[in-house]
Protein backbone atom coordinates (compact mmCIF):
# COMPACT_ATOMS: atom_id res chain seq x y z
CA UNK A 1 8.95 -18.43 8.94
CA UNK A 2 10.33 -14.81 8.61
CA UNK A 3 10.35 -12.59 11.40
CA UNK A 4 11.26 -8.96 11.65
CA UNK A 5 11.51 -6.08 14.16
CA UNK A 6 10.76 -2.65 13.28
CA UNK A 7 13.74 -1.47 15.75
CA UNK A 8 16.05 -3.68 14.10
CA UNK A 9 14.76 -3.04 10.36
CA UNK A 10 15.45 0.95 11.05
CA UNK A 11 18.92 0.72 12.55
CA UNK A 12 19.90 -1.41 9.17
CA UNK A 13 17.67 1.40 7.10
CA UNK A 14 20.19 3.70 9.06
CA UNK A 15 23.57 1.91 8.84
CA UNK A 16 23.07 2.24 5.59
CA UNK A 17 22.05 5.55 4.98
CA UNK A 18 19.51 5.48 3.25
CA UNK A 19 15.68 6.25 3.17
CA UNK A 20 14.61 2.79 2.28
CA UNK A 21 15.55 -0.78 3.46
CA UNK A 22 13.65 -3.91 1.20
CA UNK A 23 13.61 -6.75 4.04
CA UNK A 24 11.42 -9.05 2.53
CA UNK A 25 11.43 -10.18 -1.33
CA UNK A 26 9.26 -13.57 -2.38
CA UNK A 27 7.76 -14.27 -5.53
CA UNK A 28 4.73 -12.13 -4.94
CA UNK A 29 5.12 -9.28 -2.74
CA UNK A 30 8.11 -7.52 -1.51
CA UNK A 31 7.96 -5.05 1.50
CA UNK A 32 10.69 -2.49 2.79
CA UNK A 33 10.93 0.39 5.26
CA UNK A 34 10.70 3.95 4.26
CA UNK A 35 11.70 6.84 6.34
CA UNK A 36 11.40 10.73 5.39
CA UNK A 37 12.25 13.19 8.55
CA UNK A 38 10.78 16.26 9.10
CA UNK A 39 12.03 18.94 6.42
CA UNK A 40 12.80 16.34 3.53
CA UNK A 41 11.63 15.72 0.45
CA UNK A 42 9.71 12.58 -0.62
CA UNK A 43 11.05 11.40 -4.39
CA UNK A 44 9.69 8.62 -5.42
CA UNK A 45 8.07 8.02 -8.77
CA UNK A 46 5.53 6.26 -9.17
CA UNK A 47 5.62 2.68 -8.78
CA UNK A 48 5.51 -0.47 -11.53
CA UNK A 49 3.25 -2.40 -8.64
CA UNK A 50 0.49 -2.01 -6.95
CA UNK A 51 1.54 -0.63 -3.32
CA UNK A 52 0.12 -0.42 0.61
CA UNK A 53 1.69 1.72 2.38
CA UNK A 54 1.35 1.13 6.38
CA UNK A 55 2.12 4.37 8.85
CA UNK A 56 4.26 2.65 11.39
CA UNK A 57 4.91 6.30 13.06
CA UNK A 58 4.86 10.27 12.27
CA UNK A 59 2.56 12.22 10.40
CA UNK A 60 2.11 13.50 7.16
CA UNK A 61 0.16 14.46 4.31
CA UNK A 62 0.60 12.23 1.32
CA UNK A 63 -1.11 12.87 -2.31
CA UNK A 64 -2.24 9.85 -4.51
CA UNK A 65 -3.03 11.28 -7.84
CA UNK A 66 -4.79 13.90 -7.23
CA UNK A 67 -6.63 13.07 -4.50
CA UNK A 68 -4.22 14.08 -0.76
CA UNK A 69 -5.43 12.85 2.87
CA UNK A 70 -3.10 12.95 6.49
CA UNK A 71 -1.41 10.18 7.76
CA UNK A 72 -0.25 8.90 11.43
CA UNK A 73 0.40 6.08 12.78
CA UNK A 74 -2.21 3.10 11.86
CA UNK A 75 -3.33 4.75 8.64
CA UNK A 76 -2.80 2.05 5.63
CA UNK A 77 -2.89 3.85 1.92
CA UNK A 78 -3.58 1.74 -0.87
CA UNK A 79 -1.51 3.06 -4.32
CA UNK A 80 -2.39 1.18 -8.02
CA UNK A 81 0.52 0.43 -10.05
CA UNK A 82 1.56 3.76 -12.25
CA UNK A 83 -0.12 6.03 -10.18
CA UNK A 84 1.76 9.07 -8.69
CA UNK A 85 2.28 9.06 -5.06
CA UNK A 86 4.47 11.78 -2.58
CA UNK A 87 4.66 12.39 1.26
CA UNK A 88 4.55 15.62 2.20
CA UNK A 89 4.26 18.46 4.60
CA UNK A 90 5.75 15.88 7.19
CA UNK A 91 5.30 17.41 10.84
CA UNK A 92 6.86 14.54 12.59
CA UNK A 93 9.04 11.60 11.39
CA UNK A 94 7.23 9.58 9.23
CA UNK A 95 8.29 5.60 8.88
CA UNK A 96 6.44 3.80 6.48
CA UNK A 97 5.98 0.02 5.69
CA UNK A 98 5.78 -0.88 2.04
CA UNK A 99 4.40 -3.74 0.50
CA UNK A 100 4.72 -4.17 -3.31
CA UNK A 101 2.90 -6.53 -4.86
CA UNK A 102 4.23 -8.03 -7.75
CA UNK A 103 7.52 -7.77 -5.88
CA UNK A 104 9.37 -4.64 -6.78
CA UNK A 105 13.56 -5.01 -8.28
């Protein structure tokens, strides 16, 4: 069994600086932390696997395609592999849980 805590998954994401922290990599799915603040800039590309994307906290409006929706806490966003994908006009501190499926790196 693996076990994880969102408190102790963002003060790694932090320690290292960075906007994302992969926790979890198996042989089919992979799943990080991502974290954009008020005021930045989401740039990702879009993605070689299909992606959920699970609102742990903030809110935000995020645009898949060309299709855009807001986001808070409990909102789950499906992505397909290939498909464009940006957070945006981010009005509280968004952190998001990622799941890539096949596993992504």
């Amino acid at each position: 069994m693996k076990q994880f805590r969102l408190d102790q998954l963002e003060a790694e994401r932090t320690a290292h600086n960075g906007a994302y922290l992969r926790f979890l990599r198996e042989r089919s799915m992979s799943a990080g932390l991502y974290a954009l603040n008020v005021g930045d800039t989401d740039s990702q590309g879009p993605q070689r696997q299909d992606v959920l994307n699970f609102v742990v906290s903030g809110h935000a409006e995020v645009t898949v395609g060309g299709e855009t929706t807001r986001v808070a806490r409990g909102s789950i966003v499906y992505v397909p592999a290939h498909t464009p994908c940006k957070f945006h006009h981010i009005t509280e501190d968004l952190r998001v849980m990622v799941i890539f499926s096949p596993p992504e790196g």
